[in-house]
C-alpha atoms as a PDB file:
ATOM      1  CA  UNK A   1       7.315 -18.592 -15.798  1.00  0.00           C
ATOM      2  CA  UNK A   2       9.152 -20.713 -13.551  1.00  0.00           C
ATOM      3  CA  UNK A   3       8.196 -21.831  -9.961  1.00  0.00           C
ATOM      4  CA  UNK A   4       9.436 -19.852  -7.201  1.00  0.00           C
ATOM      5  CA  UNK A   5      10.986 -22.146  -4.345  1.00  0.00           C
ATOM      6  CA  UNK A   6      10.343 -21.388  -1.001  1.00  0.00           C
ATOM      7  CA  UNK A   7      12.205 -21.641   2.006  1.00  0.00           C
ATOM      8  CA  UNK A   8      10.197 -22.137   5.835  1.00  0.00           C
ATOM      9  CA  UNK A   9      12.511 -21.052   8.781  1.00  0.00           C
ATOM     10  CA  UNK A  10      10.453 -22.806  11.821  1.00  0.00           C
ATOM     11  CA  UNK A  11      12.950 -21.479  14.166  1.00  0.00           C
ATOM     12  CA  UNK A  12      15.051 -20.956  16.621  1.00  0.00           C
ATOM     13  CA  UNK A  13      12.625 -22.720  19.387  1.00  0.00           C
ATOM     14  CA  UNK A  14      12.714 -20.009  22.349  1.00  0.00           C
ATOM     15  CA  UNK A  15      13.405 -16.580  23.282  1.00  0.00           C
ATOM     16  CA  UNK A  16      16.613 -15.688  21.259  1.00  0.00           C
ATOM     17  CA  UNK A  17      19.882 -14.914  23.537  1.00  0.00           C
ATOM     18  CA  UNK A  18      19.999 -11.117  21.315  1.00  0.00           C
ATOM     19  CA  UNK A  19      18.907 -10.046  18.385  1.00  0.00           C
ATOM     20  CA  UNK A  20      22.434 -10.380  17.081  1.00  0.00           C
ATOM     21  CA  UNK A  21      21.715 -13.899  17.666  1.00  0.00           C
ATOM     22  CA  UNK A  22      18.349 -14.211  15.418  1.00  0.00           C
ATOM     23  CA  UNK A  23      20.570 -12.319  13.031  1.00  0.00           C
ATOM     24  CA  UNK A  24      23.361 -15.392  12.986  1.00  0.00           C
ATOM     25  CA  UNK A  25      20.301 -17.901  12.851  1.00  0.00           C
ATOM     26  CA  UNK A  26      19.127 -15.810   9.753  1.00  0.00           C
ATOM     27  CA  UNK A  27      22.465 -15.958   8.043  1.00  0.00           C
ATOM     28  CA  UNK A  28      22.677 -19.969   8.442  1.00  0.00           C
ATOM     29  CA  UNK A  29      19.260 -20.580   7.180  1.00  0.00           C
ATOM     30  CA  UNK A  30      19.819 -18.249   4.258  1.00  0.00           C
ATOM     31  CA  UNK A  31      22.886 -19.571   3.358  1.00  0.00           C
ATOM     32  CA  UNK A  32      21.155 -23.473   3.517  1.00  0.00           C
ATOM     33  CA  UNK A  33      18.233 -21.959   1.633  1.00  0.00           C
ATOM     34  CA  UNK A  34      20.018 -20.515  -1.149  1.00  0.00           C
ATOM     35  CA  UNK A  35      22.049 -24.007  -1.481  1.00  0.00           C
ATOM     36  CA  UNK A  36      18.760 -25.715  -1.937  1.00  0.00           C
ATOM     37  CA  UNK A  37      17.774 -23.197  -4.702  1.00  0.00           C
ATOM     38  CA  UNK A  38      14.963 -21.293  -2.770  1.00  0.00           C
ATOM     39  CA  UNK A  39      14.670 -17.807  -3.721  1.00  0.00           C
ATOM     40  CA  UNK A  40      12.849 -16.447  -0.685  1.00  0.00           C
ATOM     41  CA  UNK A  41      13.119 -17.336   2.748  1.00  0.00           C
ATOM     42  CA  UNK A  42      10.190 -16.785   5.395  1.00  0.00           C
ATOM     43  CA  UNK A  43      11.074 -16.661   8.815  1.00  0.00           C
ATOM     44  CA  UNK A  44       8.484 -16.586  11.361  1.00  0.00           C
ATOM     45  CA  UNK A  45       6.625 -13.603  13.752  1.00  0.00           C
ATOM     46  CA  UNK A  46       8.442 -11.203  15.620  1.00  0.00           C
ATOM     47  CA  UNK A  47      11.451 -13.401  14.481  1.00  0.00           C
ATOM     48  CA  UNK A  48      14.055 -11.200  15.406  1.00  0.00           C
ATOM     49  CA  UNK A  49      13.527 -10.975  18.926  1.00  0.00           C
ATOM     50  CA  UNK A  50      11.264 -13.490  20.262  1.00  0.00           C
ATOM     51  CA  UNK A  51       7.279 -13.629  20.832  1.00  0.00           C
ATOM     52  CA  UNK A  52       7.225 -13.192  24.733  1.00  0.00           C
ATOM     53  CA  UNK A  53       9.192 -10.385  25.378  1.00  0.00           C
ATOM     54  CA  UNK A  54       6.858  -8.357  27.431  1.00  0.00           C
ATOM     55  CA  UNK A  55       8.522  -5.145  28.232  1.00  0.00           C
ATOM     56  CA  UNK A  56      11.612  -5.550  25.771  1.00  0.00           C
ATOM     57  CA  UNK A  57       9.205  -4.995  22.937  1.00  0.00           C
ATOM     58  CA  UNK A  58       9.719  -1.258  23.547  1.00  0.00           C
ATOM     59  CA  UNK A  59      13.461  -1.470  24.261  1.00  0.00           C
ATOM     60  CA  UNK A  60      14.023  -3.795  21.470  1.00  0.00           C
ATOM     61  CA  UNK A  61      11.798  -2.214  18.472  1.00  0.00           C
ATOM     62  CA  UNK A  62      13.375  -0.677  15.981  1.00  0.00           C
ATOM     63  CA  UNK A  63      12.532   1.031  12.667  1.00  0.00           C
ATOM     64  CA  UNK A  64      11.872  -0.342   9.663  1.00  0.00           C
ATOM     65  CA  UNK A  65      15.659   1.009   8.187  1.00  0.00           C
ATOM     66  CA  UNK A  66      17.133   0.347  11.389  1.00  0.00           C
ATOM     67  CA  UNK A  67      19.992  -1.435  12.002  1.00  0.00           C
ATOM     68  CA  UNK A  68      18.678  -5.276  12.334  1.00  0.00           C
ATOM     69  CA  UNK A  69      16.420  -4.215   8.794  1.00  0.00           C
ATOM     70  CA  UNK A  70      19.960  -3.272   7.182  1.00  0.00           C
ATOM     71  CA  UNK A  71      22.040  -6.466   8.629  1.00  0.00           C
ATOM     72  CA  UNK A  72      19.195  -8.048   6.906  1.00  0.00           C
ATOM     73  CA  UNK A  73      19.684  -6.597   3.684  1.00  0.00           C
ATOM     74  CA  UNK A  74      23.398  -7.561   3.746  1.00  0.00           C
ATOM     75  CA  UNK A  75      22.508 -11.437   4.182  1.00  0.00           C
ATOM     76  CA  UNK A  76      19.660 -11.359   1.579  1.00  0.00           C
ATOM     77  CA  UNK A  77      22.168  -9.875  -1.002  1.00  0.00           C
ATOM     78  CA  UNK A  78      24.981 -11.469   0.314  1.00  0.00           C
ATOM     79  CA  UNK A  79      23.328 -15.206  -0.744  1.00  0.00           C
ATOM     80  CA  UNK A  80      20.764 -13.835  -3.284  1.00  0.00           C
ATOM     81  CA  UNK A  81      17.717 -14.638  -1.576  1.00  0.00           C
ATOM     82  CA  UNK A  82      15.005 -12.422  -0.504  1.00  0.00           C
ATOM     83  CA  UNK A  83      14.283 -12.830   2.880  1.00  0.00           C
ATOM     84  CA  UNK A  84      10.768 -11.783   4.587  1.00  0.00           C
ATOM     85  CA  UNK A  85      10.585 -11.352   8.796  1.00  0.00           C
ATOM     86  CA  UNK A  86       8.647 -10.563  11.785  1.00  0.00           C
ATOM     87  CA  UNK A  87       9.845  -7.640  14.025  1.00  0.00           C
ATOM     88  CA  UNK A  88       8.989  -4.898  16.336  1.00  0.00           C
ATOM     89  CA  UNK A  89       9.075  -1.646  14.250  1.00  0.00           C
ATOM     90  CA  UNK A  90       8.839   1.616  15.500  1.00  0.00           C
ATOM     91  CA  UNK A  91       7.498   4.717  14.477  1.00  0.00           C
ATOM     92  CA  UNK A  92       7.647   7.735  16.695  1.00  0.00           C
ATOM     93  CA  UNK A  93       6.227   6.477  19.590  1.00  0.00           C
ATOM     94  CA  UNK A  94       4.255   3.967  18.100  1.00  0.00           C
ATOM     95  CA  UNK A  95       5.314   0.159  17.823  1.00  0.00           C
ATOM     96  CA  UNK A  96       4.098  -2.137  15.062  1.00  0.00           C
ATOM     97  CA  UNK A  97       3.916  -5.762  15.233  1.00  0.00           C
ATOM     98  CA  UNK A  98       5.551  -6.074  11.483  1.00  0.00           C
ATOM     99  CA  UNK A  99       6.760  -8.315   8.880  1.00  0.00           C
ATOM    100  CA  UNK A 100       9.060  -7.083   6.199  1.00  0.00           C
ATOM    101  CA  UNK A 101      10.542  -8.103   2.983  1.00  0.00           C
ATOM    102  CA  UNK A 102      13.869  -7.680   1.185  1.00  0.00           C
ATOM    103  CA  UNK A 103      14.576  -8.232  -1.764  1.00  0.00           C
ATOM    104  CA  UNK A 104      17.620 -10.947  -2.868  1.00  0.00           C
ATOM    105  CA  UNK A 105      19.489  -7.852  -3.763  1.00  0.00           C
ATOM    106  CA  UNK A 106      19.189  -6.145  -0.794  1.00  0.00           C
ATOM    107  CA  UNK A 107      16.748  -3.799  -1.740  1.00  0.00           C
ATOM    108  CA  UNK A 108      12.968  -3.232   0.626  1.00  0.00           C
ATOM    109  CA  UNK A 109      10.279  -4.545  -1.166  1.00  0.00           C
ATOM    110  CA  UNK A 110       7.456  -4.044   1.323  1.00  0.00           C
ATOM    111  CA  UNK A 111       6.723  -3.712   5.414  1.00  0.00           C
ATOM    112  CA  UNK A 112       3.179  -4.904   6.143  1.00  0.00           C
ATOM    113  CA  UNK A 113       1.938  -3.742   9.907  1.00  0.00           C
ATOM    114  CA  UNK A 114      -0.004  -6.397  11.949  1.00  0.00           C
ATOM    115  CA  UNK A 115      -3.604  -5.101  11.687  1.00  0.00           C
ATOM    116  CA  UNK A 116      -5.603  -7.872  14.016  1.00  0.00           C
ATOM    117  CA  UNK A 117      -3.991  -7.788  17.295  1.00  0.00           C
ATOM    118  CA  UNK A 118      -4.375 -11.135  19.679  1.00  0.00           C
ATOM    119  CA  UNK A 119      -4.840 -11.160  23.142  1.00  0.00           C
ATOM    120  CA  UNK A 120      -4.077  -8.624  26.059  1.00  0.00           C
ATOM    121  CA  UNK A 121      -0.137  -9.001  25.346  1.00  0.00           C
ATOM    122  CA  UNK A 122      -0.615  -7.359  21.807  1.00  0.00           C
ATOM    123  CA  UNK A 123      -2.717  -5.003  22.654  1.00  0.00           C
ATOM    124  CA  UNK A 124      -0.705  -4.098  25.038  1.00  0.00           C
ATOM    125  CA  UNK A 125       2.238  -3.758  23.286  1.00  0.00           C
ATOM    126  CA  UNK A 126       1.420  -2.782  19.976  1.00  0.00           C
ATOM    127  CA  UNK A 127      -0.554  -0.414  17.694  1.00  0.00           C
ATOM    128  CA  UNK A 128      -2.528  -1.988  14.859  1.00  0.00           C
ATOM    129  CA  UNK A 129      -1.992  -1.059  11.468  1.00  0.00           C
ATOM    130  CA  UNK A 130      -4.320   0.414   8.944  1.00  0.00           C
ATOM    131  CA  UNK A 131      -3.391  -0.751   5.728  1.00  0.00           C
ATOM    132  CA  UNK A 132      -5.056  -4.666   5.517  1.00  0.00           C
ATOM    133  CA  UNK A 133      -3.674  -4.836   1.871  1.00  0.00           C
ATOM    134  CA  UNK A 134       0.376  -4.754   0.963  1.00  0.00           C
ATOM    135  CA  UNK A 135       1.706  -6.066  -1.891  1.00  0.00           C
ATOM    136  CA  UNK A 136       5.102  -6.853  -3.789  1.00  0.00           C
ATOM    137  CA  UNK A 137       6.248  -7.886  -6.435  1.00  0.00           C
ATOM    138  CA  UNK A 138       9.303 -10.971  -6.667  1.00  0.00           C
ATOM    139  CA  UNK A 139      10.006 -13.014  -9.610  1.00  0.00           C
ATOM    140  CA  UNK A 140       6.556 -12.414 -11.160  1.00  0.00           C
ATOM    141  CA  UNK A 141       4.591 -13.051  -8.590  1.00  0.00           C
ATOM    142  CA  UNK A 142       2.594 -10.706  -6.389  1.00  0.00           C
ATOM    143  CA  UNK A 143       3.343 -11.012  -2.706  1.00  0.00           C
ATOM    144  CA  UNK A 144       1.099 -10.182  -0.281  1.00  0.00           C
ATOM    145  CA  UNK A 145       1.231  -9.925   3.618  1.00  0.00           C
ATOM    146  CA  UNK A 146      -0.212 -11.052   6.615  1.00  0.00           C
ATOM    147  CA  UNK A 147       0.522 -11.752   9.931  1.00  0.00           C
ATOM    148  CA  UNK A 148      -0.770 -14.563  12.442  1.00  0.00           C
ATOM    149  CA  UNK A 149      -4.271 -13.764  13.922  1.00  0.00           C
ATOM    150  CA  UNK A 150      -5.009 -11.717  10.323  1.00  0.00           C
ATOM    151  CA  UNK A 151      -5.271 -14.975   8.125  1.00  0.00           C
ATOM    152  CA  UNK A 152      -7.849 -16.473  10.651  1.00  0.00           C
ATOM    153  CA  UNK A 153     -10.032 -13.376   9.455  1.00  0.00           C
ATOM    154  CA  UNK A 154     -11.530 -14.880   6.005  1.00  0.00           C
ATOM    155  CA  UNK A 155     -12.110 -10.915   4.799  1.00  0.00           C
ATOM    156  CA  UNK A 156      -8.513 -10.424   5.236  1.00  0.00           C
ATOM    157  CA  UNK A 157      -7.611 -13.030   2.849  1.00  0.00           C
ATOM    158  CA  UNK A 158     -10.395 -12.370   0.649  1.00  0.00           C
ATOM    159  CA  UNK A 159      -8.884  -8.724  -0.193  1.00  0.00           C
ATOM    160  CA  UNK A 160      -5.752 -10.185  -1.036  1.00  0.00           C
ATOM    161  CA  UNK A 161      -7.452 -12.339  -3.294  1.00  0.00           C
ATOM    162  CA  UNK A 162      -9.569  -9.886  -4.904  1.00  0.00           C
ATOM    163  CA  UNK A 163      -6.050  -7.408  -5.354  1.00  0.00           C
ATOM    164  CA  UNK A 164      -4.231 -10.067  -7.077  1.00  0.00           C
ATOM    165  CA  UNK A 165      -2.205 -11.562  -4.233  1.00  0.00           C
ATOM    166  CA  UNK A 166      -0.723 -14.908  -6.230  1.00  0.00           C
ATOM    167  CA  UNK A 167       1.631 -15.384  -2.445  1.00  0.00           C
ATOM    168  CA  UNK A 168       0.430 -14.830   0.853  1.00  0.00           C
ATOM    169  CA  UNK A 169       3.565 -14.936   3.436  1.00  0.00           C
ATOM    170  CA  UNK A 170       1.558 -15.272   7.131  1.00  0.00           C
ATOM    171  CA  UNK A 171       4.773 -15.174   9.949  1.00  0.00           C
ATOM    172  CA  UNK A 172       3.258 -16.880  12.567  1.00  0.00           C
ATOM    173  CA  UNK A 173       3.258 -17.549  16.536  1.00  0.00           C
ATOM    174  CA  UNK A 174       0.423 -20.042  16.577  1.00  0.00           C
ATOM    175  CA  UNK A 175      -0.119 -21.376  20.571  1.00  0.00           C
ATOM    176  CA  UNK A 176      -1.775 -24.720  21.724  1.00  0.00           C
ATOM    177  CA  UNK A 177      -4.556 -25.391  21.508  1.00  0.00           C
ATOM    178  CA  UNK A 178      -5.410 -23.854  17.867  1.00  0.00           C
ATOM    179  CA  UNK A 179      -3.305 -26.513  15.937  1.00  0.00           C
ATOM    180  CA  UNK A 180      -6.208 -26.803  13.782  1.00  0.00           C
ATOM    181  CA  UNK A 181      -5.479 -23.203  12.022  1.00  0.00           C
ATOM    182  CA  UNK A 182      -2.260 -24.626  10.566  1.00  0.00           C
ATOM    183  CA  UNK A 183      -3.992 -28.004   9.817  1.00  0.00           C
ATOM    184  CA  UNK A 184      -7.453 -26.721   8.355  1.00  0.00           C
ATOM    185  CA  UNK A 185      -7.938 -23.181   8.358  1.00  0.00           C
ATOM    186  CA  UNK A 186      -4.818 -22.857   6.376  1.00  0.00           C
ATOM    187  CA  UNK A 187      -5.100 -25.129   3.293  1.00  0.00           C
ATOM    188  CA  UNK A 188      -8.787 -23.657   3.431  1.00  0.00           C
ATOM    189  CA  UNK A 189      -8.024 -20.238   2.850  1.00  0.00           C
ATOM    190  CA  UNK A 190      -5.506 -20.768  -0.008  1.00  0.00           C
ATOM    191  CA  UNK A 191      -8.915 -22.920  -1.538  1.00  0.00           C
ATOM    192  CA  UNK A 192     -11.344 -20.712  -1.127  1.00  0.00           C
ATOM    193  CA  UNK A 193      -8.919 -17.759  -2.485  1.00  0.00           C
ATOM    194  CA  UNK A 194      -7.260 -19.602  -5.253  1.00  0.00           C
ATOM    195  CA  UNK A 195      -3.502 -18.624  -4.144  1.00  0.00           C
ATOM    196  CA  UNK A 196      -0.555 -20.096  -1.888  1.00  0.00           C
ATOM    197  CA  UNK A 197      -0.206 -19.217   1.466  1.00  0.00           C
ATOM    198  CA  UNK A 198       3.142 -19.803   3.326  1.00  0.00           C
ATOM    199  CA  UNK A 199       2.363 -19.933   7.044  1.00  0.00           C
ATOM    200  CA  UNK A 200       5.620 -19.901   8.748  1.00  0.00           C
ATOM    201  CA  UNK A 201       5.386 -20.509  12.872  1.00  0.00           C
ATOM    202  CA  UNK A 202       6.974 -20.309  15.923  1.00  0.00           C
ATOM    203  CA  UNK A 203       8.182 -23.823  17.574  1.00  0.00           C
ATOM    204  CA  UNK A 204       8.314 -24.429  21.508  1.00  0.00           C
ATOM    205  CA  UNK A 205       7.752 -22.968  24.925  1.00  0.00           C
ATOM    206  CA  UNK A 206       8.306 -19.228  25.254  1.00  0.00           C
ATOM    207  CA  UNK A 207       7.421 -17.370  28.396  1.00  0.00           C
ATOM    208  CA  UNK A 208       3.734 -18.162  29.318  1.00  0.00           C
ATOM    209  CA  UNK A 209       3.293 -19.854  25.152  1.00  0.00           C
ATOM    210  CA  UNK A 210       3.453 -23.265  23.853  1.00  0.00           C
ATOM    211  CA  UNK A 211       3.961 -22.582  20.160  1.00  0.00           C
ATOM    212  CA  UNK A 212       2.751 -25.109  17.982  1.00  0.00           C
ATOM    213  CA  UNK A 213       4.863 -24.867  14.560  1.00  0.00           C
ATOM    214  CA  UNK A 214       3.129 -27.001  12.185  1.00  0.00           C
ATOM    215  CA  UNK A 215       4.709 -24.550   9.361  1.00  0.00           C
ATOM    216  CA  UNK A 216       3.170 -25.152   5.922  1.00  0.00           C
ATOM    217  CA  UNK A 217       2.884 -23.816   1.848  1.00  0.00           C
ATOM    218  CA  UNK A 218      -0.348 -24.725   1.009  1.00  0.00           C
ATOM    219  CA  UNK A 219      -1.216 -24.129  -2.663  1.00  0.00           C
ATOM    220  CA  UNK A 220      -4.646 -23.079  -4.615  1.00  0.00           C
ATOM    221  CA  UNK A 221      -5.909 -26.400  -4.817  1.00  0.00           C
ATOM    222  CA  UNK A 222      -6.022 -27.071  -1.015  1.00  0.00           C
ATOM    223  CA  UNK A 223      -2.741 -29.203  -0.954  1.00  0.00           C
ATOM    224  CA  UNK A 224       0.249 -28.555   1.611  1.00  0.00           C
ATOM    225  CA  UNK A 225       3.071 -28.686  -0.611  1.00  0.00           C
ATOM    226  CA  UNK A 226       5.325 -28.815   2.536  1.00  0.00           C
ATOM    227  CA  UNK A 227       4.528 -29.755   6.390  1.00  0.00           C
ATOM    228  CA  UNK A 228       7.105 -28.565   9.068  1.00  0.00           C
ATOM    229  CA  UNK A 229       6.829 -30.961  12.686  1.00  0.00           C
ATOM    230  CA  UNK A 230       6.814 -29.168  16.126  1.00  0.00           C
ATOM    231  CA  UNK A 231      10.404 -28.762  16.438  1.00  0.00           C
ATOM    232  CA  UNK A 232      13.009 -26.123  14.415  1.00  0.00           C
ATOM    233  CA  UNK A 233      13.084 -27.007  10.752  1.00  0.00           C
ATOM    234  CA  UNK A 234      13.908 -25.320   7.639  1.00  0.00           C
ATOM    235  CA  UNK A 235      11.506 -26.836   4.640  1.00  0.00           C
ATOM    236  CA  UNK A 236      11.139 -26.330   0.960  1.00  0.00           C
ATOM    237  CA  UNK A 237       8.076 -26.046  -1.181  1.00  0.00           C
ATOM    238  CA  UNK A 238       7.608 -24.423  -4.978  1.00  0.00           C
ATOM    239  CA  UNK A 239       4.694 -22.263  -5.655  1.00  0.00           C
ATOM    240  CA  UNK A 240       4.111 -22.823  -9.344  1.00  0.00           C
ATOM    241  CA  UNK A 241       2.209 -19.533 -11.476  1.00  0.00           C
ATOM    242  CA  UNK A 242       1.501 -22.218 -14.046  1.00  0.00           C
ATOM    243  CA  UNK A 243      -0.320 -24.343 -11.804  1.00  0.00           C
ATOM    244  CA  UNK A 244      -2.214 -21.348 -10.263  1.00  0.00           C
ATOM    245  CA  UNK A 245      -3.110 -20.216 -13.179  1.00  0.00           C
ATOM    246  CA  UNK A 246      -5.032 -23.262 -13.873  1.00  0.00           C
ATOM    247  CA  UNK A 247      -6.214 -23.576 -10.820  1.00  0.00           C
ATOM    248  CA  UNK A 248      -7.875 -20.254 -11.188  1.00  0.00           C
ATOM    249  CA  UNK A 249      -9.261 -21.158 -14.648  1.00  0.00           C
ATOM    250  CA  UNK A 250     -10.645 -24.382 -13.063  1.00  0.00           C
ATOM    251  CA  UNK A 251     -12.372 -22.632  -9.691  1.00  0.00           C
ATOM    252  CA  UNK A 252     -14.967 -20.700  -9.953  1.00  0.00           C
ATOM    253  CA  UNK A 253     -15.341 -19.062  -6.527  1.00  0.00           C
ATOM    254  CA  UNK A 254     -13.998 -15.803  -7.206  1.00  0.00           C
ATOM    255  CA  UNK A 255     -15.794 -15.461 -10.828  1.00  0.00           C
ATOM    256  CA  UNK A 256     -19.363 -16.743  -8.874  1.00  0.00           C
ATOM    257  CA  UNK A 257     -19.556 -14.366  -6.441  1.00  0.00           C
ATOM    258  CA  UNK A 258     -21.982 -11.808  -6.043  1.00  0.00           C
ATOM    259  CA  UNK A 259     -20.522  -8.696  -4.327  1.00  0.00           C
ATOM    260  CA  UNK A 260     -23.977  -7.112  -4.319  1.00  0.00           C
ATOM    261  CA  UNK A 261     -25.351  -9.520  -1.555  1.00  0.00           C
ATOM    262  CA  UNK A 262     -22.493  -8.269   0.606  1.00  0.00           C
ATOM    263  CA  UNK A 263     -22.711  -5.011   1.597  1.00  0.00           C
ATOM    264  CA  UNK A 264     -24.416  -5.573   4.384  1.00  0.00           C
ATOM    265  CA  UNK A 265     -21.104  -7.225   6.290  1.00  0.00           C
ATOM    266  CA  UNK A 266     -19.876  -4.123   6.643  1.00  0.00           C
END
């Protein structure tokens, strides 16, 4: 099986103009990803319309099918790269701090709902989800889902582990001070967990937020296979089944454990 390249959108920096403006940004990066020979493309949290939005996070959400999700579909298929992003997605009167992928033929491959809000702006805004494990399948790998203040949870990526999860995508809006969680907590949890994580950030001031971007892949045996800087960036990394496969043979964390000392954590 051959590697799957990745693509890291760490940008725009700021609060974009529209959403029809994220939407050109997407198409640019997709197009420059696909040149490279990436086959998916991670963009970052609530890419589509900005982080600090306050009250436009219930003008601006949409639904999963709506029209942004199908613009997005057309630029995935349109360059043959799947594509995975943050948005506000509504349901009824709910709204969902989401990520979502789509397939490089256009198709929806998954929609994973934020399930660990952060702070008093998300829980203002936003409804958690209920479903801590979604998964997907792309070019033999299984994909898996999390956003932000979820990976920082180590039972979060523990169940993704334990399902089979082989790529974690985490869209991200990491704030000063907590560099550290791209620079340690990261690398970590692809260790401990034996798969790659691609945590993809946010980059510069927005509203009342210094985001930090520090975007990385980190594989299964604790190396970054690609570093973003603070500013917006577009970097490449491969995550390589052959090499987690023998990573997996070599680590026994997940074999040693003893589930039955456990139960008491919840």
């Amino acid at each position: 099986m051959t590697p799957l390249r990745i693509a890291l959108y760490q940008g725009p920096a700021g609060i974009p103009a529209t959403v029809d403006a994220s939407l050109g940004a997407l198409d640019v990066a997709a197009r420059s990803a696909a040149a490279s020979g990436a086959g998916l493309l991670v963009c970052n949290e609530m890419y589509l319309t900005g982080y600090a939005i306050g009250d436009g996070v219930e003008r601006l959400a949409e639904p999963a099918d709506g029209r942004s999700a199908r613009r997005v579909m057309e630029i995935a298929a349109g360059h043959g790269i799947a594509i995975a992003y943050g948005y506000p997605e509504r349901e009824g009167a709910a709204v969902f701090n989401a990520a979502q992928l789509i397939g490089p033929d256009g198709r929806r491959l998954g929609n994973y709902r934020k399930t660990h809000l952060f702070g008093d702006f998300e829980r203002k805004y936003f409804t958690p989800g209920d479903s801590p494990v979604v998964q997907a399948e792309l070019n033999g790998l299984r994909i898996g889902f999390l956003i932000c203040y979820d990976v920082e949870f180590p039972e979060n990526v523990r169940a993704h582990a334990l399902a089979g999860t082989d790529l974690l995508l985490v869209p991200t809006a990491q704030m000063r001070p907590f560099e550290f969680v791209a620079e340690t907590v990261v690398p970590v949890r692809a260790f401990e967990n034996q798969l790659y994580v691609a945590y993809v950030n946010r980059c510069g001031p927005e509203g009342g937020f210094d985001f930090v971007g520090l975007s990385c892949l980190s594989g299964p045996d604790g190396i970054t296979r690609a570093r973003a800087g603070r500013g917006e960036e577009l970097i490449i990394g491969d995550a390589d089944p052959a090499l987690l496969h023998a990573s997996r043979e070599a680590n026994p964390y997940l074999r040693d454990r003893r589930s039955e000392l456990y139960r008491r954590l919840v």
